[in-house]
PDB file of N, CA and C in Angstrom:
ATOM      1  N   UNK A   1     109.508  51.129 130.839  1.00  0.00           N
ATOM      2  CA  UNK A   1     108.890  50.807 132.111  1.00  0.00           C
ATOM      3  C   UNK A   1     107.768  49.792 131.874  1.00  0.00           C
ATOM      4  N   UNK A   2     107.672  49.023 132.404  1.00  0.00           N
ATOM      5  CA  UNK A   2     106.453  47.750 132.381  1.00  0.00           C
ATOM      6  C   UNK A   2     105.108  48.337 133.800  1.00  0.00           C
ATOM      7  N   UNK A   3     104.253  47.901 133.276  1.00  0.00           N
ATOM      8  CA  UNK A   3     103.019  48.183 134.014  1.00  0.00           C
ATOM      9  C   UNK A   3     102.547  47.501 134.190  1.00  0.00           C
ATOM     10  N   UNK A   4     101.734  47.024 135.237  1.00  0.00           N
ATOM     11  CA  UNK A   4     101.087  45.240 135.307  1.00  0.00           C
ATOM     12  C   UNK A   4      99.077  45.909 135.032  1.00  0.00           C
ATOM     13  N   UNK A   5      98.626  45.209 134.632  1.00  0.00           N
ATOM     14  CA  UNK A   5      97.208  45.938 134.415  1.00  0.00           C
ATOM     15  C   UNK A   5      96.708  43.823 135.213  1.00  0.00           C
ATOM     16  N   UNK A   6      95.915  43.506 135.978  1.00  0.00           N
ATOM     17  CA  UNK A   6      95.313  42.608 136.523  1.00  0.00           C
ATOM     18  C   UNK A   6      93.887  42.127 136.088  1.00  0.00           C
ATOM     19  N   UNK A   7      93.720  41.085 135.531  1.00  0.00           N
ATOM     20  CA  UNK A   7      92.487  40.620 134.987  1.00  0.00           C
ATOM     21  C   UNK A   7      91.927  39.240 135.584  1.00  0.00           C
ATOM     22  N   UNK A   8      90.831  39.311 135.312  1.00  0.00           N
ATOM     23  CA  UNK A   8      89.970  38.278 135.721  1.00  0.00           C
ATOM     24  C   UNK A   8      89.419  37.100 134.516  1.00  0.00           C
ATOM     25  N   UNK A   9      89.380  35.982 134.874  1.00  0.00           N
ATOM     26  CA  UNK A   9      88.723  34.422 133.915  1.00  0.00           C
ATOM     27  C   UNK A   9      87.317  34.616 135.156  1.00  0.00           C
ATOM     28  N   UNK A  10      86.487  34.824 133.983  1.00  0.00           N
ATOM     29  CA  UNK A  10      84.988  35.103 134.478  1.00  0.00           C
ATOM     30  C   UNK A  10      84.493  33.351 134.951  1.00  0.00           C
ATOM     31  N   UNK A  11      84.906  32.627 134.066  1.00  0.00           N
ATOM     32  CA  UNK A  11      84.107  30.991 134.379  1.00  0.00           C
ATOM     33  C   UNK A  11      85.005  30.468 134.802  1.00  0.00           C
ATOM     34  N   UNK A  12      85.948  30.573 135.697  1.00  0.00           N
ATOM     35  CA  UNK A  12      86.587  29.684 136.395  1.00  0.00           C
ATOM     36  C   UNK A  12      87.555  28.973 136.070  1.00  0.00           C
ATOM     37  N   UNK A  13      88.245  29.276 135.067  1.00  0.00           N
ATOM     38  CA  UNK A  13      89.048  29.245 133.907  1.00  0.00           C
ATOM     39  C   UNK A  13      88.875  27.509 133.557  1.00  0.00           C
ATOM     40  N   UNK A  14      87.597  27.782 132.969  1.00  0.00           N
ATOM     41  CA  UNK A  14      86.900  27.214 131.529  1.00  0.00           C
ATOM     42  C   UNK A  14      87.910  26.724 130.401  1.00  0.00           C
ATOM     43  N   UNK A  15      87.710  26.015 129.779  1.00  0.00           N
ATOM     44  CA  UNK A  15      88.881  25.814 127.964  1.00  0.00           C
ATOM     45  C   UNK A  15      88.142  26.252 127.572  1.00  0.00           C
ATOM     46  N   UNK A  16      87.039  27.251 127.307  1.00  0.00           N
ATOM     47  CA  UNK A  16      86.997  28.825 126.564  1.00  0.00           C
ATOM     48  C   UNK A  16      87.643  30.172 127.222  1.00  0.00           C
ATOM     49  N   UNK A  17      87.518  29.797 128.577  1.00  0.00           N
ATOM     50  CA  UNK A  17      88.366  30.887 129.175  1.00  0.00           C
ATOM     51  C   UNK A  17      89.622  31.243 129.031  1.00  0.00           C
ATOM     52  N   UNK A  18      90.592  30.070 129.039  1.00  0.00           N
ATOM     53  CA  UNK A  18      91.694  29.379 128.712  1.00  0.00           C
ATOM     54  C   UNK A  18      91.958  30.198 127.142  1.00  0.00           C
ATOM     55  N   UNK A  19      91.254  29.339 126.289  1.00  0.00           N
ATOM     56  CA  UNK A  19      90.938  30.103 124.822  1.00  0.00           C
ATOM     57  C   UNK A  19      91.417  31.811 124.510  1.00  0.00           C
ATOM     58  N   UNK A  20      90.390  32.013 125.408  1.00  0.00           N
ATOM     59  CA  UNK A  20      90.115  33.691 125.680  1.00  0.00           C
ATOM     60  C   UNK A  20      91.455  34.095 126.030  1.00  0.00           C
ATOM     61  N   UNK A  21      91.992  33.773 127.218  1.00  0.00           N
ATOM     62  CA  UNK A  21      93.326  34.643 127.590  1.00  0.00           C
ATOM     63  C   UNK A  21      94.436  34.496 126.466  1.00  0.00           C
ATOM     64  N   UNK A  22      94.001  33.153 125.439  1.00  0.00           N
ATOM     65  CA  UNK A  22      95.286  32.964 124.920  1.00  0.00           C
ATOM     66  C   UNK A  22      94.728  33.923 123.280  1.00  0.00           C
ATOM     67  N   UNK A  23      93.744  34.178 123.404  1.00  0.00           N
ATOM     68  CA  UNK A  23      93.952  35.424 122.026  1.00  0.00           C
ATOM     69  C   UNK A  23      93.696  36.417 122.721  1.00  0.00           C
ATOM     70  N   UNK A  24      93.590  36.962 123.992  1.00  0.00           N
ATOM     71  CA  UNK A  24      94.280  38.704 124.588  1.00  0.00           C
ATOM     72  C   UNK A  24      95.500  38.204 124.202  1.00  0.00           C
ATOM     73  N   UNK A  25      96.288  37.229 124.337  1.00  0.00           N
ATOM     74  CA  UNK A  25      97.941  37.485 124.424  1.00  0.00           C
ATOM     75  C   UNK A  25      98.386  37.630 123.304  1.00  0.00           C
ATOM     76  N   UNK A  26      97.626  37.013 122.512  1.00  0.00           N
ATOM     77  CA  UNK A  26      97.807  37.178 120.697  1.00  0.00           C
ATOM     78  C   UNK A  26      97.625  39.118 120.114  1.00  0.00           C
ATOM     79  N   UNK A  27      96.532  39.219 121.120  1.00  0.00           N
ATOM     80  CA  UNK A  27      96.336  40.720 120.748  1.00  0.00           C
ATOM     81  C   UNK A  27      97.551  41.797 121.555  1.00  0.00           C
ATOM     82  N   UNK A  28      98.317  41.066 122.054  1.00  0.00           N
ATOM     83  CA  UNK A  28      99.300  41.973 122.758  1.00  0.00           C
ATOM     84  C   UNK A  28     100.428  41.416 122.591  1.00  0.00           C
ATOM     85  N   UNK A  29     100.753  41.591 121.016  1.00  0.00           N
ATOM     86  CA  UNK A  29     102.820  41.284 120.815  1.00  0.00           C
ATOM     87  C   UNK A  29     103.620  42.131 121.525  1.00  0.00           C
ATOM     88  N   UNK A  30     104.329  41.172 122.531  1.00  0.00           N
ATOM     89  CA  UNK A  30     105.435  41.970 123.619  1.00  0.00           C
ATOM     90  C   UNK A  30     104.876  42.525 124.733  1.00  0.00           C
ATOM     91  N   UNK A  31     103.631  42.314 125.504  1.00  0.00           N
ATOM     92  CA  UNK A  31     103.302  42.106 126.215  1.00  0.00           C
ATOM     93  C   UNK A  31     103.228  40.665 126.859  1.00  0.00           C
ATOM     94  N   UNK A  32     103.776  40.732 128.336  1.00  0.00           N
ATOM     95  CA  UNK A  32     103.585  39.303 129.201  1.00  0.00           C
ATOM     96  C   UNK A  32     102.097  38.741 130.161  1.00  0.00           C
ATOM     97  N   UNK A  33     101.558  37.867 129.303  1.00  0.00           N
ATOM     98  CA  UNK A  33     100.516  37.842 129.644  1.00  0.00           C
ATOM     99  C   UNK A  33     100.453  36.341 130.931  1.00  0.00           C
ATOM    100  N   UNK A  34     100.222  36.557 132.077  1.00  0.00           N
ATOM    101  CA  UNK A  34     100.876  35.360 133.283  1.00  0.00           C
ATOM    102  C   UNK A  34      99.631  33.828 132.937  1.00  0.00           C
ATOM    103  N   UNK A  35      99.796  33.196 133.745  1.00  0.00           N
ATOM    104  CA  UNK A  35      99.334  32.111 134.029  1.00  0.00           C
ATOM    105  C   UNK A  35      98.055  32.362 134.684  1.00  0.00           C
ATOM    106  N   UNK A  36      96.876  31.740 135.003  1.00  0.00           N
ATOM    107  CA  UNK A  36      95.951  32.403 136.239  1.00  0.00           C
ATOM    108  C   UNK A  36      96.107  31.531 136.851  1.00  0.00           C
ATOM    109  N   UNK A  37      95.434  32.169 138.440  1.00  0.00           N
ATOM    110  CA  UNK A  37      95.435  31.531 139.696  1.00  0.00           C
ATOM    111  C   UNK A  37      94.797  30.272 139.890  1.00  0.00           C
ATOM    112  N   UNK A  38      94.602  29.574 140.655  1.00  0.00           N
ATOM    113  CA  UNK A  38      93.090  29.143 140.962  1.00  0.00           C
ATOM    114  C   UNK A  38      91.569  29.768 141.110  1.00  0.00           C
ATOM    115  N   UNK A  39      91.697  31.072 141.208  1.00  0.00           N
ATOM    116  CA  UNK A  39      90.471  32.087 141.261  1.00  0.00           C
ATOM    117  C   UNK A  39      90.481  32.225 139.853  1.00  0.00           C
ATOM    118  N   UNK A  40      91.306  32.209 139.242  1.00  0.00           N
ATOM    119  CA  UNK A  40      91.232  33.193 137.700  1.00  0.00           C
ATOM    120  C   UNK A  40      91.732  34.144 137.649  1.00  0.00           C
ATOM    121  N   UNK A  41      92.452  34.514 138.482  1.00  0.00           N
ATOM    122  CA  UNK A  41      93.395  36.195 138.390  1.00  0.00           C
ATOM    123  C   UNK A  41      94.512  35.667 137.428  1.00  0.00           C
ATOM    124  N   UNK A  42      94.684  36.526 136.737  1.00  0.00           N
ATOM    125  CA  UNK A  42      96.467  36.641 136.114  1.00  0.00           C
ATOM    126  C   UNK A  42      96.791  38.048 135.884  1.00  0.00           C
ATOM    127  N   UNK A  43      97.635  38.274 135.291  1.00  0.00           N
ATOM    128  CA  UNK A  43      98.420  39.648 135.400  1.00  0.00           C
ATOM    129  C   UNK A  43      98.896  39.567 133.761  1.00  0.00           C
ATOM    130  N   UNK A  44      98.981  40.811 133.584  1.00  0.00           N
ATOM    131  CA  UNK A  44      99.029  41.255 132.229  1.00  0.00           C
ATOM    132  C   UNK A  44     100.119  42.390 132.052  1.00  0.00           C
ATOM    133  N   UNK A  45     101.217  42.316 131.455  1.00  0.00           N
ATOM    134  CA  UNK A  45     102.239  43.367 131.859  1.00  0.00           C
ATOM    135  C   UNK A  45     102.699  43.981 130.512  1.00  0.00           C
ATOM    136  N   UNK A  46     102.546  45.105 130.577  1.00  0.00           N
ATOM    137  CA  UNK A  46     102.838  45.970 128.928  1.00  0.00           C
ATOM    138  C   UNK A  46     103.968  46.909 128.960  1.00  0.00           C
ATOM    139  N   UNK A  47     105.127  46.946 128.398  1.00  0.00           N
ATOM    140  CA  UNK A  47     105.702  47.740 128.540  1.00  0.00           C
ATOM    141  C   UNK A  47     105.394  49.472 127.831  1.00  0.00           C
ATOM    142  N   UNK A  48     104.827  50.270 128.761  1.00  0.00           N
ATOM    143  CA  UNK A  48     104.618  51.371 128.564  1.00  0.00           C
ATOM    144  C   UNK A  48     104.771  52.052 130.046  1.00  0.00           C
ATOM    145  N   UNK A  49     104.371  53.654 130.181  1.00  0.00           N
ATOM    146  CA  UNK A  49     104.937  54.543 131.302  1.00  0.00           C
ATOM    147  C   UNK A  49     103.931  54.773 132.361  1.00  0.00           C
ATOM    148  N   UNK A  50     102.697  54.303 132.147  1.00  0.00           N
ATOM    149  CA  UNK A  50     101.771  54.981 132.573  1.00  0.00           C
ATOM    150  C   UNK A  50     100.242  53.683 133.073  1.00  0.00           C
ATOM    151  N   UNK A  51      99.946  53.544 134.189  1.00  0.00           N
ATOM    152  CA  UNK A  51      98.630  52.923 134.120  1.00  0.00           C
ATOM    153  C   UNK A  51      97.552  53.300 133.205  1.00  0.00           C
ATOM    154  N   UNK A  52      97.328  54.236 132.933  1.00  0.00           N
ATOM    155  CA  UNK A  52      96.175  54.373 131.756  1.00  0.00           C
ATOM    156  C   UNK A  52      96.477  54.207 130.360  1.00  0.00           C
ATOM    157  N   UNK A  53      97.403  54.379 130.056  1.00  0.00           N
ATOM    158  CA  UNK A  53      98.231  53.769 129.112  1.00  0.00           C
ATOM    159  C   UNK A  53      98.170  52.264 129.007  1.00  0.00           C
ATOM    160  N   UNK A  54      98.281  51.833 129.718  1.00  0.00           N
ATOM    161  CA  UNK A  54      98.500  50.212 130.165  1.00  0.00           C
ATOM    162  C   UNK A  54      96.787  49.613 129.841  1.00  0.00           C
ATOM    163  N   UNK A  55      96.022  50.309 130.412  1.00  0.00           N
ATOM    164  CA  UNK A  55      94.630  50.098 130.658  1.00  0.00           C
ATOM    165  C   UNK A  55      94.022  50.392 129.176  1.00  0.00           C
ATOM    166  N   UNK A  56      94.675  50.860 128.447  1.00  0.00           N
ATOM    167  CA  UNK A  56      93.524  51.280 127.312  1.00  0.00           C
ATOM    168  C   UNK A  56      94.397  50.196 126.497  1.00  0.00           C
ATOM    169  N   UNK A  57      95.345  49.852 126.318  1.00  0.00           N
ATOM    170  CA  UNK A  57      95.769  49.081 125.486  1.00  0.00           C
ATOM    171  C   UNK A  57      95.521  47.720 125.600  1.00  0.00           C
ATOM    172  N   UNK A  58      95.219  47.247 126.787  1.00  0.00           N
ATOM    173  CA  UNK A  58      94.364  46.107 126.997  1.00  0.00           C
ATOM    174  C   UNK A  58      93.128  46.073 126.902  1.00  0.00           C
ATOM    175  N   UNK A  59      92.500  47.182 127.163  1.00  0.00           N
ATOM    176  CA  UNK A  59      91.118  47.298 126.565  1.00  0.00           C
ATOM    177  C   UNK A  59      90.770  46.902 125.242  1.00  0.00           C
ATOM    178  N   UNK A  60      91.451  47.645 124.329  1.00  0.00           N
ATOM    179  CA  UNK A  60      91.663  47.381 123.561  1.00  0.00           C
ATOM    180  C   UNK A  60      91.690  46.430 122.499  1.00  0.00           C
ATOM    181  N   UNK A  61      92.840  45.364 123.292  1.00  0.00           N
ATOM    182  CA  UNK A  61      92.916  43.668 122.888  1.00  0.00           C
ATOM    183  C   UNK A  61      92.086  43.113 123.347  1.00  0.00           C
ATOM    184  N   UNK A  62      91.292  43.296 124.584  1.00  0.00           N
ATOM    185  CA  UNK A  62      90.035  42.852 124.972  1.00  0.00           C
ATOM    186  C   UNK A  62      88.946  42.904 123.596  1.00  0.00           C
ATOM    187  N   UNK A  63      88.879  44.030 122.905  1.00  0.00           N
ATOM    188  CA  UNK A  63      87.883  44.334 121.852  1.00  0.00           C
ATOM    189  C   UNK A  63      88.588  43.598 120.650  1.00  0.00           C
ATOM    190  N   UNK A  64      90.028  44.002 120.577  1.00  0.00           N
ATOM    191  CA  UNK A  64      90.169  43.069 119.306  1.00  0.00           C
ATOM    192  C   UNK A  64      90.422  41.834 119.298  1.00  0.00           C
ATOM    193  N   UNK A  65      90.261  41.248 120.400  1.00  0.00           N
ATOM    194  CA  UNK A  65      90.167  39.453 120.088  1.00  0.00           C
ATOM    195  C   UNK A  65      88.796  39.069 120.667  1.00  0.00           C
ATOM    196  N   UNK A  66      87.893  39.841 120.984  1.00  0.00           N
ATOM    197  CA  UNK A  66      86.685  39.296 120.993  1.00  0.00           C
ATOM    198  C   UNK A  66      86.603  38.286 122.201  1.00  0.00           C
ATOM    199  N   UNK A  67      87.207  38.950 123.135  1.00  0.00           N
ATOM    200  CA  UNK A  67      87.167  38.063 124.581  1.00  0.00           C
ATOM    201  C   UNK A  67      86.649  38.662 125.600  1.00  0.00           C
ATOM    202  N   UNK A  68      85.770  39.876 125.398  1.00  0.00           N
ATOM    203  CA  UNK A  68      85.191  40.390 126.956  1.00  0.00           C
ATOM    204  C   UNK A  68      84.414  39.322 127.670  1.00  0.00           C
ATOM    205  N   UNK A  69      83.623  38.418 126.674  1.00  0.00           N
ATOM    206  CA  UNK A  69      82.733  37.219 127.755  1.00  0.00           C
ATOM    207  C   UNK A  69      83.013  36.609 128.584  1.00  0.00           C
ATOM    208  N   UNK A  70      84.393  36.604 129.068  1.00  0.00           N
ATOM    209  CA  UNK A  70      85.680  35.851 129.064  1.00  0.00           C
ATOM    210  C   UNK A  70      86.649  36.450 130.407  1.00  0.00           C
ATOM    211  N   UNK A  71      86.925  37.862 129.726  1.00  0.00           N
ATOM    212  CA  UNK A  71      87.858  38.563 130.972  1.00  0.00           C
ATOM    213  C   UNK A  71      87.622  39.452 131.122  1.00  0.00           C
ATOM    214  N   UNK A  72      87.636  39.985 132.441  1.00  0.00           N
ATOM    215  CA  UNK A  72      87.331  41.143 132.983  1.00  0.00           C
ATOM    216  C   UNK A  72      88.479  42.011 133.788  1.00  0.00           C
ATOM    217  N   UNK A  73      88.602  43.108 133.555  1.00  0.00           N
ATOM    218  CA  UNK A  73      89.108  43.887 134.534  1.00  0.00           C
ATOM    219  C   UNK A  73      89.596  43.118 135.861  1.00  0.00           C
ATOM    220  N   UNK A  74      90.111  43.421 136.763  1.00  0.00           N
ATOM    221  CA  UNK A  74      90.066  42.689 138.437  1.00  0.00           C
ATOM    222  C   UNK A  74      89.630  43.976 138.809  1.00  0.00           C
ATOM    223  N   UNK A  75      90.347  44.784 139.177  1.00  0.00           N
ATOM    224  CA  UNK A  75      89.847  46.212 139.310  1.00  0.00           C
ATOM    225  C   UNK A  75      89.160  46.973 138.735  1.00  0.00           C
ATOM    226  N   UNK A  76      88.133  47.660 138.691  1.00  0.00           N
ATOM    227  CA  UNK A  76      86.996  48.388 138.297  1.00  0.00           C
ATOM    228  C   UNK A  76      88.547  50.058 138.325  1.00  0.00           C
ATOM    229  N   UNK A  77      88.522  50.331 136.490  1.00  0.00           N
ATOM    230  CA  UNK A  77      89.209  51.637 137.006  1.00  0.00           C
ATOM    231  C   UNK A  77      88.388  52.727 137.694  1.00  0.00           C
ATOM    232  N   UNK A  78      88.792  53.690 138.107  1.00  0.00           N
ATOM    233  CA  UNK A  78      88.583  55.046 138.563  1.00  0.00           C
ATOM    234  C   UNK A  78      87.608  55.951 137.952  1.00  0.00           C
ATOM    235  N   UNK A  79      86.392  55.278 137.698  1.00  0.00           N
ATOM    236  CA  UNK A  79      85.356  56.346 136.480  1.00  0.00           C
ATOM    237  C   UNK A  79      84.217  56.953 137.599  1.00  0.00           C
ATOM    238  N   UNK A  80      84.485  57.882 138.465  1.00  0.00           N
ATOM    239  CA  UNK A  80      83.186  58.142 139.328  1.00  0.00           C
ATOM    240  C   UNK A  80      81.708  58.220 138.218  1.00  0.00           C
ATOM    241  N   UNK A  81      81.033  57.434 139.248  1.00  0.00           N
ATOM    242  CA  UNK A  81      79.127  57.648 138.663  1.00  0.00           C
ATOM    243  C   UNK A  81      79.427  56.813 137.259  1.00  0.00           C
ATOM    244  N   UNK A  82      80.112  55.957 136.789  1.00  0.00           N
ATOM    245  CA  UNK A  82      80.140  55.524 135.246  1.00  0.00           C
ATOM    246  C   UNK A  82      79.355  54.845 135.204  1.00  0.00           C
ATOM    247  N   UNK A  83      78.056  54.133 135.991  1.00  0.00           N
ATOM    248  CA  UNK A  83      76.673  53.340 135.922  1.00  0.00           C
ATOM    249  C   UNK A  83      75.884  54.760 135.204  1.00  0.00           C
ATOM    250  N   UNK A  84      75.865  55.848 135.513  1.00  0.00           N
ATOM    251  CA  UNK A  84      74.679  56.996 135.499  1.00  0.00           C
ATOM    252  C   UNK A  84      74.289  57.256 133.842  1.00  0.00           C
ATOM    253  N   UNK A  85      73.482  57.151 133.543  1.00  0.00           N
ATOM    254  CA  UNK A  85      73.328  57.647 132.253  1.00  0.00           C
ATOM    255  C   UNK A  85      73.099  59.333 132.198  1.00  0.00           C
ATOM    256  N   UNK A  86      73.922  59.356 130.592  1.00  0.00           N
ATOM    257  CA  UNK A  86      74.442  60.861 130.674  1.00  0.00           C
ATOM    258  C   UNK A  86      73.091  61.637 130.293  1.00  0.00           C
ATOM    259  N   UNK A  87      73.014  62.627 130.419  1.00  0.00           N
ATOM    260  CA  UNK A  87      72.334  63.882 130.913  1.00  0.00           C
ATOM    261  C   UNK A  87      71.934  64.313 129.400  1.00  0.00           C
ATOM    262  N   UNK A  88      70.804  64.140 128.978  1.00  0.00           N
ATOM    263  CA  UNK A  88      70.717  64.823 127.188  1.00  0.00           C
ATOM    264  C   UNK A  88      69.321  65.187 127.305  1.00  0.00           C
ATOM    265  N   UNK A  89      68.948  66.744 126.576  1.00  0.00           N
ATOM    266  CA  UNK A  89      67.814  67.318 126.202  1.00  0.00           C
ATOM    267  C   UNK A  89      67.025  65.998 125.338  1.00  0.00           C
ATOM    268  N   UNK A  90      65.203  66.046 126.043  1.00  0.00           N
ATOM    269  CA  UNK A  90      64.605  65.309 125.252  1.00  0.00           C
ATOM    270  C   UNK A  90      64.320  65.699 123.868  1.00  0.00           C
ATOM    271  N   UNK A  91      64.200  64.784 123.275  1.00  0.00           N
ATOM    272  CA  UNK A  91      63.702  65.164 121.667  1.00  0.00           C
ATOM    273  C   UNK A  91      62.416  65.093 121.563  1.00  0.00           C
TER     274      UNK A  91
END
């Protein structure tokens, strides 16, 4: 089953931006990584079963090619309160 996970070119797709999408695609052999829009949207398609599945494995290539400056999510996933800092006894 293929999953589309949707990302964003933060600068307007820049030739570093450009750059950027083209080592996520390096970080994802056999994944189809699209063209972007005029906004900077493109689509990112992995064959696996599951959106979170899909989502962590691009995360992922996000970290291992060293392109978060670059691309972002389009969609913010599903993390209620994930701004809040977590809750810990002072020392």
């Amino acid at each position: 089953m293929t999953t589309t996970v949707n990302m964003l070119l933060l600068h307007g797709g820049t030739a570093r931006d450009l750059e950027a999408r083209e080592g996520l695609a390096a970080a994802l052999p056999g994944a189809t990584v699209g063209e972007p829009d005029e906004v900077g949207t493109f689509e990112v398609a992995v064959d696996v079963d599951d959106q979170e599945t899909a989502l962590d494995q691009v995360w992922n290539a996000i970290a291992a090619s060293g392109t978060d400056d670059h691309i972002v999510f389009l969609e913010h996933p599903d993390l209620p309160e994930h701004w809040r800092r977590r809750s810990r006894a002072s020392s």
